[in-house]
Protein backbone atom coordinates (compact mmCIF):
# COMPACT_ATOMS: atom_id res chain seq x y z
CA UNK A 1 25.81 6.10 -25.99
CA UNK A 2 22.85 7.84 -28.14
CA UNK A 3 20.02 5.99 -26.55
CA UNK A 4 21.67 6.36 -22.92
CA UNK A 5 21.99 10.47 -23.66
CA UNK A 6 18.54 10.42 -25.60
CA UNK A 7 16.35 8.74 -22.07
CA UNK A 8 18.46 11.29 -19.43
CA UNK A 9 18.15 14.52 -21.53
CA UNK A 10 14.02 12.97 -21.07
CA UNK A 11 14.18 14.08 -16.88
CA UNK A 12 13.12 17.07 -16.03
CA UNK A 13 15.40 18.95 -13.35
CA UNK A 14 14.16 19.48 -9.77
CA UNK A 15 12.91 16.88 -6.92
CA UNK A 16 9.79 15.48 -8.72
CA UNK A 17 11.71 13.15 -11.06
CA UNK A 18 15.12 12.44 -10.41
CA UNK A 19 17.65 9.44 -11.32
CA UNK A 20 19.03 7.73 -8.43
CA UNK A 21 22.19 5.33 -7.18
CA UNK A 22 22.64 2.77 -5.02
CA UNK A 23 24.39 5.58 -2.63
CA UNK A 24 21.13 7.82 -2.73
CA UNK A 25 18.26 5.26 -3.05
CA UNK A 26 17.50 4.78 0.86
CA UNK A 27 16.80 8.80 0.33
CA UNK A 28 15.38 8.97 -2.76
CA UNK A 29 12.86 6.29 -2.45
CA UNK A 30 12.69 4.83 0.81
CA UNK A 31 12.36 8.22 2.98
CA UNK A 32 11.16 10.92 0.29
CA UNK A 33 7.91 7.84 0.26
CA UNK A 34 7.69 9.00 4.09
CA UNK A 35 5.74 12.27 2.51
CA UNK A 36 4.35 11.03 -0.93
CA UNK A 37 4.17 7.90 -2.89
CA UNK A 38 7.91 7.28 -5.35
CA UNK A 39 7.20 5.40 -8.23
CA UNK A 40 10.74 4.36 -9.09
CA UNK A 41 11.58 3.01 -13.19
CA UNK A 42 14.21 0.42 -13.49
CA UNK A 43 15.73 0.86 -16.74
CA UNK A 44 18.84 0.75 -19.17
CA UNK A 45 20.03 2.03 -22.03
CA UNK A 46 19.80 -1.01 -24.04
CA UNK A 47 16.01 -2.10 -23.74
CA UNK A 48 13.32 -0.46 -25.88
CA UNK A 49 10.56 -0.52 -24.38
CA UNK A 50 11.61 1.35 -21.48
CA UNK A 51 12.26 4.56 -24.12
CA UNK A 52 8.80 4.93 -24.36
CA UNK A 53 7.33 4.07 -21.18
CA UNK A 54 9.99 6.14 -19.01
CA UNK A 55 8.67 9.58 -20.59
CA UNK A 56 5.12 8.40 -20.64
CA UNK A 57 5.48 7.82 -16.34
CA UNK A 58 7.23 11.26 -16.07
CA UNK A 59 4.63 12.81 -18.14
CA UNK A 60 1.82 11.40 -15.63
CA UNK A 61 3.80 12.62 -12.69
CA UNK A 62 4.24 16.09 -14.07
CA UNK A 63 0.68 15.87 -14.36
CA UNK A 64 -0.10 14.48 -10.91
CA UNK A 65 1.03 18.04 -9.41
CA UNK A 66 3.57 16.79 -6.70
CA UNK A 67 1.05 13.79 -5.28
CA UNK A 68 3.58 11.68 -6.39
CA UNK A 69 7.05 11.72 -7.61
CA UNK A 70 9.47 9.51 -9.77
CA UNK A 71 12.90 8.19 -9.60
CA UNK A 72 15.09 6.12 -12.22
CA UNK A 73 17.42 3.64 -11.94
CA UNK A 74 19.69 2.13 -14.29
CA UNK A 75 20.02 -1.38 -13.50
CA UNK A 76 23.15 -1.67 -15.51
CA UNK A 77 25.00 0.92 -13.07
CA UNK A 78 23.26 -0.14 -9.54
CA UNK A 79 22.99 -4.09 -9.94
CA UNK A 80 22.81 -4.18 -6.29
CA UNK A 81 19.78 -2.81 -5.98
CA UNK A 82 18.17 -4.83 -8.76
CA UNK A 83 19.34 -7.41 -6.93
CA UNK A 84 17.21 -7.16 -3.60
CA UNK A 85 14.23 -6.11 -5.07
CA UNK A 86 14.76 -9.74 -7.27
CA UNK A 87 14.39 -7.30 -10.43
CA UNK A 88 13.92 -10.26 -13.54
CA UNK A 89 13.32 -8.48 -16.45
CA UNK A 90 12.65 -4.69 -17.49
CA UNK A 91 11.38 -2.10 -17.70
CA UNK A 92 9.89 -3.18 -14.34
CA UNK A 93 8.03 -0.63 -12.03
CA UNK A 94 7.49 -0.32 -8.10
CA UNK A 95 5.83 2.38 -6.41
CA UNK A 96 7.01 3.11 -2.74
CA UNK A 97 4.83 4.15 0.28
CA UNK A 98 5.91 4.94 3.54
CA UNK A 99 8.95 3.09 3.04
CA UNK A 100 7.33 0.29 1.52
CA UNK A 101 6.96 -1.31 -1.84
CA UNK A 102 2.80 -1.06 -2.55
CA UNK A 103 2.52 -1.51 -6.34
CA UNK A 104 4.31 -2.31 -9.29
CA UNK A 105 3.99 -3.87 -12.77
CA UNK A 106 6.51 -5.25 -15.39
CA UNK A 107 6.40 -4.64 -19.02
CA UNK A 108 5.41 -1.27 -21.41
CA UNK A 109 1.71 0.02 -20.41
CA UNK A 110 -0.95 2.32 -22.27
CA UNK A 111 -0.97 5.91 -21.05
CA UNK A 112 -4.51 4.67 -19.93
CA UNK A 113 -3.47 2.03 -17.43
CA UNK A 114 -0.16 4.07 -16.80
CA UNK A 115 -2.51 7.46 -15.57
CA UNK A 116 -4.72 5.27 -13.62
CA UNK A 117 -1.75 3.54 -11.87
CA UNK A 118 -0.54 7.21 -11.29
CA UNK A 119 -3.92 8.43 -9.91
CA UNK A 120 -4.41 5.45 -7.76
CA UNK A 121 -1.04 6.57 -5.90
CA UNK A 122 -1.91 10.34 -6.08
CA UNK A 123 -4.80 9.27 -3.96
CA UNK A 124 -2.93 7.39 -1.50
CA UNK A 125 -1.50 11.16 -0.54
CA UNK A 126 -5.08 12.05 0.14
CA UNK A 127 -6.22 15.27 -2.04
CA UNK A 128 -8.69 17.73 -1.13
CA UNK A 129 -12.51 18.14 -2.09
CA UNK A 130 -13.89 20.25 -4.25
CA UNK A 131 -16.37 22.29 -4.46
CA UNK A 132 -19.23 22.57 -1.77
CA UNK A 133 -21.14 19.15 -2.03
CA UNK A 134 -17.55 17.97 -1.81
CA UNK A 135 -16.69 19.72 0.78
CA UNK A 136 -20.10 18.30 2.48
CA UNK A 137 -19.92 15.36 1.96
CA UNK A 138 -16.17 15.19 2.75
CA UNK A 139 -17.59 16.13 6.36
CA UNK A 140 -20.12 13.79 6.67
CA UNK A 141 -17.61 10.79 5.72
CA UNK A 142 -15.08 12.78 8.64
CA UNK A 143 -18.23 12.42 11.03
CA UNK A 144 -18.68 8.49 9.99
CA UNK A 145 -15.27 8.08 10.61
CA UNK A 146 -15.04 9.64 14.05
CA UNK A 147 -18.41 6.98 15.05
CA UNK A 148 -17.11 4.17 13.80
CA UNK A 149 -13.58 4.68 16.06
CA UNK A 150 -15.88 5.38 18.99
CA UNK A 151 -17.63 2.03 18.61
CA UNK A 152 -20.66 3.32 17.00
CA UNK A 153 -20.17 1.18 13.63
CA UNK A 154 -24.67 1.10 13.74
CA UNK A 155 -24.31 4.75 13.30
CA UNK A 156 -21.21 5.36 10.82
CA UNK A 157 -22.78 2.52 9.00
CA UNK A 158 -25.76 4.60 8.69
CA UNK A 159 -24.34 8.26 7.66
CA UNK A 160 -21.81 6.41 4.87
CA UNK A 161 -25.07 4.92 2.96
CA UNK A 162 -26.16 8.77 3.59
CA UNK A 163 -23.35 9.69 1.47
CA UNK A 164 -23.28 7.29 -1.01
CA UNK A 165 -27.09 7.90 -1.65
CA UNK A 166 -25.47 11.28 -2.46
CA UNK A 167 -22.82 10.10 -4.14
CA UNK A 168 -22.56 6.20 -5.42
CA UNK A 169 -18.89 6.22 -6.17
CA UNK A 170 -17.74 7.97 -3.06
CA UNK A 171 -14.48 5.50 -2.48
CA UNK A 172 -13.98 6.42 1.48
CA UNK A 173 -17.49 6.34 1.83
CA UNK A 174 -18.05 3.24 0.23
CA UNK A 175 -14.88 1.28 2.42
CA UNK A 176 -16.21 3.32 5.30
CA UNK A 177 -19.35 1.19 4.74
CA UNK A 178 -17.80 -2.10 4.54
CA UNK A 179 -15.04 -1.53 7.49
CA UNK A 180 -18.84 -0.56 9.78
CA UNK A 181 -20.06 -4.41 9.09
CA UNK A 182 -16.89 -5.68 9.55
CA UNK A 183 -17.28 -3.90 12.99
CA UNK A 184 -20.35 -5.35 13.66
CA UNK A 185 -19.04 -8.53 12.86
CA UNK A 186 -21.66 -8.63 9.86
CA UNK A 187 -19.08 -10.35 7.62
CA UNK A 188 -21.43 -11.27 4.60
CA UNK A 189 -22.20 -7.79 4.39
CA UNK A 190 -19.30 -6.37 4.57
CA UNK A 191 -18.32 -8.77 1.29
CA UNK A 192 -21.44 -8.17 -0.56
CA UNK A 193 -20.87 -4.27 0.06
CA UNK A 194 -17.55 -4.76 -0.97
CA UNK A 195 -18.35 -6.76 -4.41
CA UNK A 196 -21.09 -4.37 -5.56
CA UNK A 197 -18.63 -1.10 -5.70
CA UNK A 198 -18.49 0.41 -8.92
CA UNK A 199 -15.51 -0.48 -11.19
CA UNK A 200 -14.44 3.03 -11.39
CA UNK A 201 -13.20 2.92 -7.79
CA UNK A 202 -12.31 -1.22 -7.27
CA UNK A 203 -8.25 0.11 -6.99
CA UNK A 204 -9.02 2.94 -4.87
CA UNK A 205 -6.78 2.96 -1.48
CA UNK A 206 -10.03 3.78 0.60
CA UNK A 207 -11.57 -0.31 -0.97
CA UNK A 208 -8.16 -1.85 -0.59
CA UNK A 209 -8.27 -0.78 3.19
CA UNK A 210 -11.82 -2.32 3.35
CA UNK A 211 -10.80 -5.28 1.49
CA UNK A 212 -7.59 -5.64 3.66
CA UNK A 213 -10.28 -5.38 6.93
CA UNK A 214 -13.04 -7.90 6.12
CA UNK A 215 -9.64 -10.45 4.80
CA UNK A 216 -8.39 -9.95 8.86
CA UNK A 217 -11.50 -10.61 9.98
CA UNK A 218 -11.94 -13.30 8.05
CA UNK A 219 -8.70 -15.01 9.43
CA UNK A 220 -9.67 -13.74 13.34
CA UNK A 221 -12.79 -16.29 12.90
CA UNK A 222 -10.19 -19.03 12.75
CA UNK A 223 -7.53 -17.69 15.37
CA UNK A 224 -6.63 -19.92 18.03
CA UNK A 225 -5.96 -19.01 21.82
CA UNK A 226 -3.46 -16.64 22.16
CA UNK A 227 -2.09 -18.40 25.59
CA UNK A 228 -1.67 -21.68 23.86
CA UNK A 229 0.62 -20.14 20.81
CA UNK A 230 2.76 -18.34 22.62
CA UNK A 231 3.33 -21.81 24.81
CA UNK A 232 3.98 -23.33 21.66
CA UNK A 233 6.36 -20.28 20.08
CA UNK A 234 8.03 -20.24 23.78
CA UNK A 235 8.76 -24.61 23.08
CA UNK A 236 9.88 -23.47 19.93
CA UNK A 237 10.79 -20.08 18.24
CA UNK A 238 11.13 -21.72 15.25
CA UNK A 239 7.70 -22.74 14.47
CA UNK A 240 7.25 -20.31 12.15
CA UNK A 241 3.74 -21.57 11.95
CA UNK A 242 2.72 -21.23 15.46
CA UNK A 243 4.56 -17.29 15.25
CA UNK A 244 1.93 -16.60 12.26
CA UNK A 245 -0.71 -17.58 14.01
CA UNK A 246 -0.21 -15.86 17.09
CA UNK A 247 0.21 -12.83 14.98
CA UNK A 248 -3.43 -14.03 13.86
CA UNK A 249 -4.40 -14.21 17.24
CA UNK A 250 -3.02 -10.68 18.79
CA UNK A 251 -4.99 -8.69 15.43
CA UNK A 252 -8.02 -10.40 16.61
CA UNK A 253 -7.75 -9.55 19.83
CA UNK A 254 -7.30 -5.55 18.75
CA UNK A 255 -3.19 -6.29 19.78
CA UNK A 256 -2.10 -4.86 16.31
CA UNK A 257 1.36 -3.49 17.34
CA UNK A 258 1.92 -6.96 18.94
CA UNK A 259 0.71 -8.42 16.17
CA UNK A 260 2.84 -6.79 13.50
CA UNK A 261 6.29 -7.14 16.02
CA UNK A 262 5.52 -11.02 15.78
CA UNK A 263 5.47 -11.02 11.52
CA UNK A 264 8.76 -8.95 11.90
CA UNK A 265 10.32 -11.37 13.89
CA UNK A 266 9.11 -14.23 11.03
CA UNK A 267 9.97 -12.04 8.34
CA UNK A 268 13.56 -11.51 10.14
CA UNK A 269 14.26 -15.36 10.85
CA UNK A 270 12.61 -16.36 7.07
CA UNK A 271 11.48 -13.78 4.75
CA UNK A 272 10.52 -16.11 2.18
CA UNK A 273 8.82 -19.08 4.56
CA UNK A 274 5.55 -20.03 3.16
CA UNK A 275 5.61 -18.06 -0.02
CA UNK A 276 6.68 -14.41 1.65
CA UNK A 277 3.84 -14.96 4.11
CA UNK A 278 5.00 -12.98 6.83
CA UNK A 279 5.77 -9.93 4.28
CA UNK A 280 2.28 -10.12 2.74
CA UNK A 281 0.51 -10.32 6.29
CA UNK A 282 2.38 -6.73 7.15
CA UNK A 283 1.16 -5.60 4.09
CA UNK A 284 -2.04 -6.71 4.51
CA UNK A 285 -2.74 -4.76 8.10
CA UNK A 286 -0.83 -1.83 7.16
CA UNK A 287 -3.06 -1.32 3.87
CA UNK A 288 -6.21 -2.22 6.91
CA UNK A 289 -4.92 1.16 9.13
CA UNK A 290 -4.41 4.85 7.98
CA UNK A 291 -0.98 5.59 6.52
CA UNK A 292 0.09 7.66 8.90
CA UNK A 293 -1.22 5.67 11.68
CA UNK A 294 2.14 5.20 13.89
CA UNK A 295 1.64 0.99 14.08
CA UNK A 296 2.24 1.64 10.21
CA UNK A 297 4.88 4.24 10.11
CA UNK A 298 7.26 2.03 13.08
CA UNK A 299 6.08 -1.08 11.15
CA UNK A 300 6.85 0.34 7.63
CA UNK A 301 10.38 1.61 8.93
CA UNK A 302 11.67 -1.79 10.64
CA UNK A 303 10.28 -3.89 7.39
CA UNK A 304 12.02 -1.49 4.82
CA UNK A 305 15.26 -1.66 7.23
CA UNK A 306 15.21 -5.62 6.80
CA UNK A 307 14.75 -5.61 3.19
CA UNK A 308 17.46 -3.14 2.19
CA UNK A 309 19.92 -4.11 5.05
């Protein structure tokens, strides 16, 4: 009863960390990650290691000034829960985005690798420049942006290296870059660009978007016809196969929405067929698109609504 009073006398009151039940986790976790990323600490009184890394998390969050916020859960009193999200050992950590799970580790951490799993979330919720190069630059990569979803990829491609000739570990500038070839269909690039960004910013969201990218358009090179998979879905809607790759098939095409309403309807008939492959492939093209890009909000929503139904 000591160590159980000792960790909850550890949360601060308010919103930013909070514990949570199996009544209140849907709006602890899965809609408060509508607005910012939840990291969310399965614990219990019993285990040791989660004594020291539970205030060690809270203390990063405090510090991440409302980018991100934490919830608890004691998998002793909501073994449901622990249940769906196949929970195996603790402490064990997930962090939630837009409804979704998007990191996680198991095990006690460093307050190195804990802050930089922190941060790497905190940027997810964007965060504002500073100062006036920052503020310039910020604006340039806004400008690159705006070409590159006109169809000028030539032209974005050119004002990102402008930045990062500015500024070499500029993370949106520097998946900005790589999502240009990938435009241009200038796929060795793209991967080359991609393997030569500086270690400080390999986990940044902006790279894992452009990583996510050039591994879509890797698969589109191999996509078959989309007329002869739906043919072969319409013989049989079982061939979970055939309903992958004519997901495949409508990305390639620029048919995400159709694309991601065909892995839903795998992930509904077989969540686990072919190693979670349908669940990974959502992943994969939401982390490709903006956050709050509405093809990821819908698509977040519906897979979240599967998982926890």
């Amino acid at each position: 009863m000591l160590e159980l009073n000792a960790n909850a006398s550890a949360a601060p009151a308010g919103d930013l960390i909070k514990d949570s039940t199996e009544a209140t986790f849907m709006a602890d976790v899965v809609e408060a990650s509508q607005e910012v990323p939840v990291i969310v600490d399965f614990w219990a009184p019993w285990c040791g290691p989660c004594k020291s890394l539970g205030p060690q998390l809270e203390k990063a969050v405090q510090e991440a000034g409302g980018k991100v916020r934490m919830v608890k859960v004691n998998v002793d009193e909501n073994q449901q829960i622990a249940a769906q999200l196949r929970i195996q050992s603790i402490p064990t950590v997930y962090a939630f985005f837009q409804g979704q799970p998007v990191d996680g580790f198991q095990g006690a951490i460093g307050p190195a690798e804990i802050k930089q799993f922190v941060d790497k979330l905190a940027g997810m919720a964007g965060g504002g420049a500073e100062g006036a190069e920052g503020d310039g630059l910020t604006q340039a990569v806004e400008a690159a942006e705006q070409m590159l979803a006109e169809g000028a990829a030539t032209d974005a491609a050119q004002t990102f290296a402008a930045v990062l000739g500015e500024d070499d570990k500029n993370a949106a500038a520097y998946g900005g870059l790589v999502r240009a070839h990938v435009a241009m269909n200038d796929l060795g690039q793209a991967e080359a660009i991609l393997n030569g960004a500086p270690a400080e910013i390999t986990d940044a969201p902006e790279i894992e978007a452009a990583r996510a990218a050039l591994d879509l358009a890797k698969q589109a090179e191999n996509a078959g016809p989309v007329d002869e998979l739906r043919a072969k879905l319409d013989a049989n809607p079982d061939d979970h196969q055939a309903r992958f790759d004519l997901a495949t098939a409508l990305h390639a095409k620029g048919q995400t929405e159709d694309a991601v309403d065909e892995l839903l309807e795998l992930f509904r008939r077989d969540r686990e067929w072919n190693g979670g492959a349908a669940k990974e492939q959502l992943l994969t093209i939401f982390d490709a698109l903006k956050p709050q890009d509405p093809i990821v909000l819908k698509g977040r929503r519906k897979l979240s609504s599967m998982i926890f139904a």
